[in-house]
C-alpha atoms as a PDB file:
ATOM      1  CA  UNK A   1      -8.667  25.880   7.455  1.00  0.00           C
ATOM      2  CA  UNK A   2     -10.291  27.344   4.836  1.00  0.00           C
ATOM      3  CA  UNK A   3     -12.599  24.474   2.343  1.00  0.00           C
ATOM      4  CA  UNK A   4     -10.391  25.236  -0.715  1.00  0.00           C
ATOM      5  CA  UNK A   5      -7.481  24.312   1.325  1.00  0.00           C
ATOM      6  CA  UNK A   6      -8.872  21.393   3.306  1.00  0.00           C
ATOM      7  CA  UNK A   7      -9.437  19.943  -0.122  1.00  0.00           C
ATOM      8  CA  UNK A   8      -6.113  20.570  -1.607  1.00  0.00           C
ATOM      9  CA  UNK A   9      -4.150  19.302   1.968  1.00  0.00           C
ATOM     10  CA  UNK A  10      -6.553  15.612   1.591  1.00  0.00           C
ATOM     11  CA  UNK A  11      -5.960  15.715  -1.962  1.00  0.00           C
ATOM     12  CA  UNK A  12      -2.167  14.838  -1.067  1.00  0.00           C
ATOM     13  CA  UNK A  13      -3.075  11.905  -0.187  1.00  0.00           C
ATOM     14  CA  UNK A  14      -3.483  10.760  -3.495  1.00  0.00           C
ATOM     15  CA  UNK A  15       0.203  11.839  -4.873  1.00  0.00           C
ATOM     16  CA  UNK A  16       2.174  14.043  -2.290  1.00  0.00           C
ATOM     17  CA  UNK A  17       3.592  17.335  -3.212  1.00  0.00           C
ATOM     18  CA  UNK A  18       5.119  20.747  -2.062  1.00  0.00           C
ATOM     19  CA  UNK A  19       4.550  21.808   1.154  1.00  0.00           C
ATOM     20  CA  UNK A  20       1.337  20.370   1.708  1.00  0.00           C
ATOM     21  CA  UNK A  21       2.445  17.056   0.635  1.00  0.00           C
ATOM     22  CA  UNK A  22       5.448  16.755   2.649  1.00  0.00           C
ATOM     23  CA  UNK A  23       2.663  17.610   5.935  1.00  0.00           C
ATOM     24  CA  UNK A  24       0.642  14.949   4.406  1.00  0.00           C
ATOM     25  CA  UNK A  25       3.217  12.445   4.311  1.00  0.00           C
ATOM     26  CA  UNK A  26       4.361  13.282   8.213  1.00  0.00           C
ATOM     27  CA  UNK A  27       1.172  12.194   9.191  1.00  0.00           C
ATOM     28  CA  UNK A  28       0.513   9.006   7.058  1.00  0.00           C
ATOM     29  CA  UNK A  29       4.018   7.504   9.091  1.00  0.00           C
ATOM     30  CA  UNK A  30       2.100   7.937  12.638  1.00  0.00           C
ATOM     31  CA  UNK A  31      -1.717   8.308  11.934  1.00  0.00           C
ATOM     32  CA  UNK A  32      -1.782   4.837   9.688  1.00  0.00           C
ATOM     33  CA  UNK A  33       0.720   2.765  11.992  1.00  0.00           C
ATOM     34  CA  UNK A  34      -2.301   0.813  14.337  1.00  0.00           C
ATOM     35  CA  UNK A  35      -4.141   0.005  11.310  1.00  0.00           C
ATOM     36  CA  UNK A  36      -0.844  -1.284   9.486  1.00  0.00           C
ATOM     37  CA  UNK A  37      -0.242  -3.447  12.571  1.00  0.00           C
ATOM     38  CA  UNK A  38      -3.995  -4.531  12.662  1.00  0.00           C
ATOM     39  CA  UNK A  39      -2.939  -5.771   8.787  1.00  0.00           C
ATOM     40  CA  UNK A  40       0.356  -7.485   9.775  1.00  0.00           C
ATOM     41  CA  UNK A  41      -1.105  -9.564  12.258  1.00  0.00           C
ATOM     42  CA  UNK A  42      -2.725 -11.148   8.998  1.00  0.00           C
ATOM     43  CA  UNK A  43       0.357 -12.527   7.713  1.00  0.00           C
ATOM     44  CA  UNK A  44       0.685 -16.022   7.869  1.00  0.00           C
ATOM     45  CA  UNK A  45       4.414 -17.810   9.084  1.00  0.00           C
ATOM     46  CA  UNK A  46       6.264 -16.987   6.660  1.00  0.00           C
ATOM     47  CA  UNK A  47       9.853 -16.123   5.674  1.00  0.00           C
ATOM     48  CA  UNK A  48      10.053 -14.222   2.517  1.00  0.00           C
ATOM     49  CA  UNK A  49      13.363 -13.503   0.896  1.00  0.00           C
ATOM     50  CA  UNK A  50      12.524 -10.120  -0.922  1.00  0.00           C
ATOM     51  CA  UNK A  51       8.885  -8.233  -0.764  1.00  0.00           C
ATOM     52  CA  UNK A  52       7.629  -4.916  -2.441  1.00  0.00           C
ATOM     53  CA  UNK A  53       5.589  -2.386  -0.593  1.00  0.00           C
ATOM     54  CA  UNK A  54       3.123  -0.347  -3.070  1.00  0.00           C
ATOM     55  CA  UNK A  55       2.095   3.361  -2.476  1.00  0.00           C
ATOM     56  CA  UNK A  56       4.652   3.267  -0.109  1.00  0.00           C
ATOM     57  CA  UNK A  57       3.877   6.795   1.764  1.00  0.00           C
ATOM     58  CA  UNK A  58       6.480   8.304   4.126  1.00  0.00           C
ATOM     59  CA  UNK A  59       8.251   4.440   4.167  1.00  0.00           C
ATOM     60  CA  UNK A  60       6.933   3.814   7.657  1.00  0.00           C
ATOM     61  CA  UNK A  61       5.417   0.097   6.506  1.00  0.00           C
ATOM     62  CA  UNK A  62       8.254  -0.891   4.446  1.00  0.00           C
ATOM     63  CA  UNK A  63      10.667  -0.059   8.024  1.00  0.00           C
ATOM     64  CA  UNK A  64       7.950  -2.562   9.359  1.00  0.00           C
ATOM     65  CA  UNK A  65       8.402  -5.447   7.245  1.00  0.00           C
ATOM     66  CA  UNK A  66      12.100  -4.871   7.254  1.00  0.00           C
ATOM     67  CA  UNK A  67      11.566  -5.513  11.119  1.00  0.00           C
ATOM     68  CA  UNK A  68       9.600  -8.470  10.969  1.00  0.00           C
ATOM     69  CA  UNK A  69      11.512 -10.332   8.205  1.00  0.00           C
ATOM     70  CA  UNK A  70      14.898  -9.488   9.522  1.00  0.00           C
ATOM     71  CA  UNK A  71      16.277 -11.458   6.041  1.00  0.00           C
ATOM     72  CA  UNK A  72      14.323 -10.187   3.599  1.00  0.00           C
ATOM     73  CA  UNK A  73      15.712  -7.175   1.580  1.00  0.00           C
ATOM     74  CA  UNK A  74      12.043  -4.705   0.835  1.00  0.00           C
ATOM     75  CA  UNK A  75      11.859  -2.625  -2.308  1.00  0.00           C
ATOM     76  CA  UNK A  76       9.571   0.596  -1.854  1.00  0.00           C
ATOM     77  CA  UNK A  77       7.516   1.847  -4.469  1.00  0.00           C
ATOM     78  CA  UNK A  78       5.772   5.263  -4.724  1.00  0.00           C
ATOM     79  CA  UNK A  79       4.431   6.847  -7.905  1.00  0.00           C
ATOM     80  CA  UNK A  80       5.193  10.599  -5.440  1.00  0.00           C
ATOM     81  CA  UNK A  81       8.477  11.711  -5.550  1.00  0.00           C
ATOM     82  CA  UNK A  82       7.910  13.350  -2.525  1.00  0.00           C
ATOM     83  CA  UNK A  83       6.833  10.332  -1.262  1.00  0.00           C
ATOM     84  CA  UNK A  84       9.928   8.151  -2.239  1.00  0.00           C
ATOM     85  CA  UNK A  85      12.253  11.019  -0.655  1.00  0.00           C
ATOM     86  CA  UNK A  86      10.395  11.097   2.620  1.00  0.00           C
ATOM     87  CA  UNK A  87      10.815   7.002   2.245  1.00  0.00           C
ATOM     88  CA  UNK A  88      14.200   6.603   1.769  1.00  0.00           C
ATOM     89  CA  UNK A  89      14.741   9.285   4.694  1.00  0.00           C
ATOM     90  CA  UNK A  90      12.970   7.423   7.079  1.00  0.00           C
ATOM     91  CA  UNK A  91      14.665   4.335   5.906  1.00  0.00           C
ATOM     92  CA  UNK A  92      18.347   5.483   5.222  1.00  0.00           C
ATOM     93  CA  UNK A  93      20.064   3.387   8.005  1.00  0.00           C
ATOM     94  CA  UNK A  94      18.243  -0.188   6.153  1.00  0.00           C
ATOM     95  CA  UNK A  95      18.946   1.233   2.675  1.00  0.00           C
ATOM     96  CA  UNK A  96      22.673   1.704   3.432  1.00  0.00           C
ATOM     97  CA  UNK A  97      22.676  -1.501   5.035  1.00  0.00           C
ATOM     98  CA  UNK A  98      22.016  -3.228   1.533  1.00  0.00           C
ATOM     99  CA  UNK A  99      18.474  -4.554   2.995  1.00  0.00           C
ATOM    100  CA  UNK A 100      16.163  -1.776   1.374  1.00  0.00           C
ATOM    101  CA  UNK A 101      15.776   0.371  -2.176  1.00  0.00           C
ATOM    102  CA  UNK A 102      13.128   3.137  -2.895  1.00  0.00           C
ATOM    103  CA  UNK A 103      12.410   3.974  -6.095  1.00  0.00           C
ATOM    104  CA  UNK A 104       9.632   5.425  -8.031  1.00  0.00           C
ATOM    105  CA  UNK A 105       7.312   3.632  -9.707  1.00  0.00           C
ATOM    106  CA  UNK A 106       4.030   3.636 -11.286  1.00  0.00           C
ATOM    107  CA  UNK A 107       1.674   0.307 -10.013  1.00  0.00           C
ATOM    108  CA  UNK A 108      -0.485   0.093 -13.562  1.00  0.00           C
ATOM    109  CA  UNK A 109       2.921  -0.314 -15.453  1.00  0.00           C
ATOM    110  CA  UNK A 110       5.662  -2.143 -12.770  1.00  0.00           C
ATOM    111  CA  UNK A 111       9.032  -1.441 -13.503  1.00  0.00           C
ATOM    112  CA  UNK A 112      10.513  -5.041 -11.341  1.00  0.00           C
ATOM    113  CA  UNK A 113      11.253  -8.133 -12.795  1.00  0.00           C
ATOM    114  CA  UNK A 114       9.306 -11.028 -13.210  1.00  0.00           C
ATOM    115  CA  UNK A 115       8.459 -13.172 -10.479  1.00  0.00           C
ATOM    116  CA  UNK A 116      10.925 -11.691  -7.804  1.00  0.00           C
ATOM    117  CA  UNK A 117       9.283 -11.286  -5.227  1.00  0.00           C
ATOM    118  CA  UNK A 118       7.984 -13.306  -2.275  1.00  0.00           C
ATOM    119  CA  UNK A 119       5.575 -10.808  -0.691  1.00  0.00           C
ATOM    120  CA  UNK A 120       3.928  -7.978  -1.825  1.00  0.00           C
ATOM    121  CA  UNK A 121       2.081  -5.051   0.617  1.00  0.00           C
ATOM    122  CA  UNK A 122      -0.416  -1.997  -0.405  1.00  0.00           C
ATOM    123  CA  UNK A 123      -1.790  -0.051   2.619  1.00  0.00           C
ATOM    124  CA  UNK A 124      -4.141   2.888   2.113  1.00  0.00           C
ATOM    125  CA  UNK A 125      -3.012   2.969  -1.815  1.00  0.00           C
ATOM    126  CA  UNK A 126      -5.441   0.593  -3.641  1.00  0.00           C
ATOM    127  CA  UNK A 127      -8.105   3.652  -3.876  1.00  0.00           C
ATOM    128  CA  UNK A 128      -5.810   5.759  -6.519  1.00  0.00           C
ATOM    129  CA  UNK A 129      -4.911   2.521  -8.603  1.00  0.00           C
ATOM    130  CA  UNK A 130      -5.779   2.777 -11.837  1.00  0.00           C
ATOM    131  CA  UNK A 131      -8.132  -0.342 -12.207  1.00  0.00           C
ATOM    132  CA  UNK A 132      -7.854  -2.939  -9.825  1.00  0.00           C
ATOM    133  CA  UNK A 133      -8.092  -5.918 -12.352  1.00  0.00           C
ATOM    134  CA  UNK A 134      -5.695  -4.097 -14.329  1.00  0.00           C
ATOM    135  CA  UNK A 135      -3.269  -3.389 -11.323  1.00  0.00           C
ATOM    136  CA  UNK A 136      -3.124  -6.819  -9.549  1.00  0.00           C
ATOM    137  CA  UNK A 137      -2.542  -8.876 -12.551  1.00  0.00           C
ATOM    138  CA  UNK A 138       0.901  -6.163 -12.346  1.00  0.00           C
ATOM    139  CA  UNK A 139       1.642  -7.478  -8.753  1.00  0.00           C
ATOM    140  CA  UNK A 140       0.407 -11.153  -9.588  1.00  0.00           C
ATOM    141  CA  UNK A 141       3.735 -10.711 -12.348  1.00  0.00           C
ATOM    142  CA  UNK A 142       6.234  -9.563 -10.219  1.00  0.00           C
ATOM    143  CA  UNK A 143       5.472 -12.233  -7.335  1.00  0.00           C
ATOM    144  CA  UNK A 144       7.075 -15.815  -7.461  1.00  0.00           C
ATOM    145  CA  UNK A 145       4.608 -18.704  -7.691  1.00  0.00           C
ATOM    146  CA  UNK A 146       3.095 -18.964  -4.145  1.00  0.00           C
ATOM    147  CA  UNK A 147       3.775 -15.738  -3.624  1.00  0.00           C
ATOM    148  CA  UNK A 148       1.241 -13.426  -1.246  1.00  0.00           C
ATOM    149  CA  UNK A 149       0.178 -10.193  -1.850  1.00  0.00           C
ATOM    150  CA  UNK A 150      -1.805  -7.948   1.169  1.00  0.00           C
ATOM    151  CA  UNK A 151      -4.068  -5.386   1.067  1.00  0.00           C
ATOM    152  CA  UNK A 152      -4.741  -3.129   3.803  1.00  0.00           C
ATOM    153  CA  UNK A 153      -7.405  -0.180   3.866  1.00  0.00           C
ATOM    154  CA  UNK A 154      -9.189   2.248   6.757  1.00  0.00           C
ATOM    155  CA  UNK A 155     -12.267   2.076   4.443  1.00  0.00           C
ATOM    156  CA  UNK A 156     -14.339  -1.216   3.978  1.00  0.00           C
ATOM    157  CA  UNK A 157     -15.969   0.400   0.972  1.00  0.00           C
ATOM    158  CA  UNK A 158     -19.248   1.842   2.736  1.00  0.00           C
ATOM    159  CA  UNK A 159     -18.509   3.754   5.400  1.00  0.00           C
ATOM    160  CA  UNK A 160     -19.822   7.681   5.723  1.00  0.00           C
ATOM    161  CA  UNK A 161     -16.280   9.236   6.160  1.00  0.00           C
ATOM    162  CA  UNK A 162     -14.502   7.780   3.033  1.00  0.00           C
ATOM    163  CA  UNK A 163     -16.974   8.102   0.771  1.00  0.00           C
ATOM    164  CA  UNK A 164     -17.543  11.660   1.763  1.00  0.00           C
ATOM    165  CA  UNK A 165     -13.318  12.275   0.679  1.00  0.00           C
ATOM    166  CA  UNK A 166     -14.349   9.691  -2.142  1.00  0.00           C
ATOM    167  CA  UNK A 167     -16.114  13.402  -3.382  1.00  0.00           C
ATOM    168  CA  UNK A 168     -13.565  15.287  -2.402  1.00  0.00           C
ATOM    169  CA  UNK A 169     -10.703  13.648  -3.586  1.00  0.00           C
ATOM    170  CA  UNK A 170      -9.956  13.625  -7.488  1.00  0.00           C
ATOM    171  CA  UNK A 171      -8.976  10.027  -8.764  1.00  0.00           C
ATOM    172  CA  UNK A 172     -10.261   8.437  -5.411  1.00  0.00           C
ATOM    173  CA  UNK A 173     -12.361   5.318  -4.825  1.00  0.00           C
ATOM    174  CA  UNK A 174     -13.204   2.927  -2.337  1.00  0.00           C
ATOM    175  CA  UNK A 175     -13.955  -0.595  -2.609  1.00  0.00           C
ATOM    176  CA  UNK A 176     -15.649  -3.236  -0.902  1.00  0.00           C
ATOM    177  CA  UNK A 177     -13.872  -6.455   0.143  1.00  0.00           C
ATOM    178  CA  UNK A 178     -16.060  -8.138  -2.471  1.00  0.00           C
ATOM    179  CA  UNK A 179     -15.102  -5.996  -5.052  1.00  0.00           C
ATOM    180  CA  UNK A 180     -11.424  -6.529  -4.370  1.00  0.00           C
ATOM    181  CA  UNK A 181     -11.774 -10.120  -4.048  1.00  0.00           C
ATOM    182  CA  UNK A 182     -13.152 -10.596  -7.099  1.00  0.00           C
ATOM    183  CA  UNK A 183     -10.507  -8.350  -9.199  1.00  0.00           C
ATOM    184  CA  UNK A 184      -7.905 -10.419  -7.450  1.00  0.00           C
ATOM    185  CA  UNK A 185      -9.336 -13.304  -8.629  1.00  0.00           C
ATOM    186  CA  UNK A 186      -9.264 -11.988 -12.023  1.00  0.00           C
ATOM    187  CA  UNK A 187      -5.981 -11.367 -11.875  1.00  0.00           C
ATOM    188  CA  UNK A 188      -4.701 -14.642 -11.469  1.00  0.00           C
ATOM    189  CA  UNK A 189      -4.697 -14.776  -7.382  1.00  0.00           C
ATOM    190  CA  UNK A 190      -6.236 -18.169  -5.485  1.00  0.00           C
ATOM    191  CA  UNK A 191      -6.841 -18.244  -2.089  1.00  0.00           C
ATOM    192  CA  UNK A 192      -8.564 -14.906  -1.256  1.00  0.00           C
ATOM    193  CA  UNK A 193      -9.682 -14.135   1.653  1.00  0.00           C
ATOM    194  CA  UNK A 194     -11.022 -10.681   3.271  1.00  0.00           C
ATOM    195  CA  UNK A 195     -11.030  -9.487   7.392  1.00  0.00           C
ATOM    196  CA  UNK A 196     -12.791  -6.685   8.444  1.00  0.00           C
ATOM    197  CA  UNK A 197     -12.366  -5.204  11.782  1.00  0.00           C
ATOM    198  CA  UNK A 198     -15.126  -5.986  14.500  1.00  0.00           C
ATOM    199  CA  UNK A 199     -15.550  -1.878  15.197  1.00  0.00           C
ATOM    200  CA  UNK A 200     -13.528  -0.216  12.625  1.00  0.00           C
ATOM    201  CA  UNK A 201     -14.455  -0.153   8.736  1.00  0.00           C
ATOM    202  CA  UNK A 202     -10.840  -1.574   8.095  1.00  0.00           C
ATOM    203  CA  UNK A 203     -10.164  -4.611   6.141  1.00  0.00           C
ATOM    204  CA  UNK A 204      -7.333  -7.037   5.328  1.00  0.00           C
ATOM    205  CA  UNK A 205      -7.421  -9.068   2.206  1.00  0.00           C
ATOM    206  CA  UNK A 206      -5.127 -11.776   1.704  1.00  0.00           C
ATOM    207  CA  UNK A 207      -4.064 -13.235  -1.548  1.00  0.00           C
ATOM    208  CA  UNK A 208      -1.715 -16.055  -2.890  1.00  0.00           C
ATOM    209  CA  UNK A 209      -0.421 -16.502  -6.404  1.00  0.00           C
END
């Protein structure tokens, strides 16, 4: 693979498109799913009614929490259309079932009503938002009182690899768990709290409205 095209194939990842998106998008389902576990396990015991997955990919994570809160209906979000296609594909049997929507959406300007949801998720997404501070205080809006919101990333913010795509990829950053902590906090969330994985640089972080 040729530079020019290594760039443009893990520049998908930041909004999936044409052919190289849709091979993009194949592999976020599989090559994400132990690190989306490793967040899961974060969740406290709870037994939300409705929750919102953000940056939703190739839908694999929302067919998760549709699994693990067999009575909550999940609303996907993706700002790709790709991204929203390959999502409702991969969750067609849930979404004619009544328990799951897709839809596009854009995470700086939410298109869901106020205080409707119980949970909210965002793996491998928070890196394209545009401003954190700005972003959360979206998702702090659309979540009921108590309500948690998750974030879960491969990069803790430091680590070689990601900051070498950070160059690569237009629109990209990483952040530290600090750095997301605090913009949580500034958005209106209590209760933060941040996991990083003892040999990985992934991280969990935790927050309740």
């Amino acid at each position: 693979m040729t530079v020019g095209l290594f760039k443009d194939y893990v520049s998908q990842t930041r909004k999936p498109e044409g052919f190289l998106g849709k091979l993009m998008l194949n592999g976020m389902n599989s090559g994400h799913a132990k690190m989306a576990d490793w967040g899961f396990s974060h969740l406290p015991q709870i037994d939300p009614k409705s929750a919102v997955d953000l940056g939703c990919g190739g839908g694999r994570n929302a067919g998760e929490l549709l699994k693990l809160f067999p009575r909550a209906h999940v609303t996907a979000i993706d700002y790709s259309e790709l991204s929203v296609e390959k999502a409702k594909e991969y969750n067609q049997n849930m979404i004619a079932a009544g328990r799951c929507a897709v839809q596009q959406g854009d995470v700086s300007n939410l298109k869901l009503p106020a205080e409707s949801f119980d949970l909210a998720t965002a793996f491998e997404t928070i890196y394209f938002w545009p401003g954190l501070e700005k972003c959360f205080s979206q998702v702090a809006r659309v979540l009921k009182p108590g309500g948690i919101f998750m974030i879960c990333n491969e990069s803790d913010g430091t680590d070689a690899t990601s900051l070498k795509f950070e160059k690569i990829i237009d629109g990209m950053k990483n952040h530290t768990v600090e750095a997301i902590e605090a913009a949580l906090r500034a958005a209106g969330f209590s209760e933060v709290t941040g996991d990083h994985h003892p040999s990985k640089p992934w991280i969990t972080v935790l927050a309740r409205k």
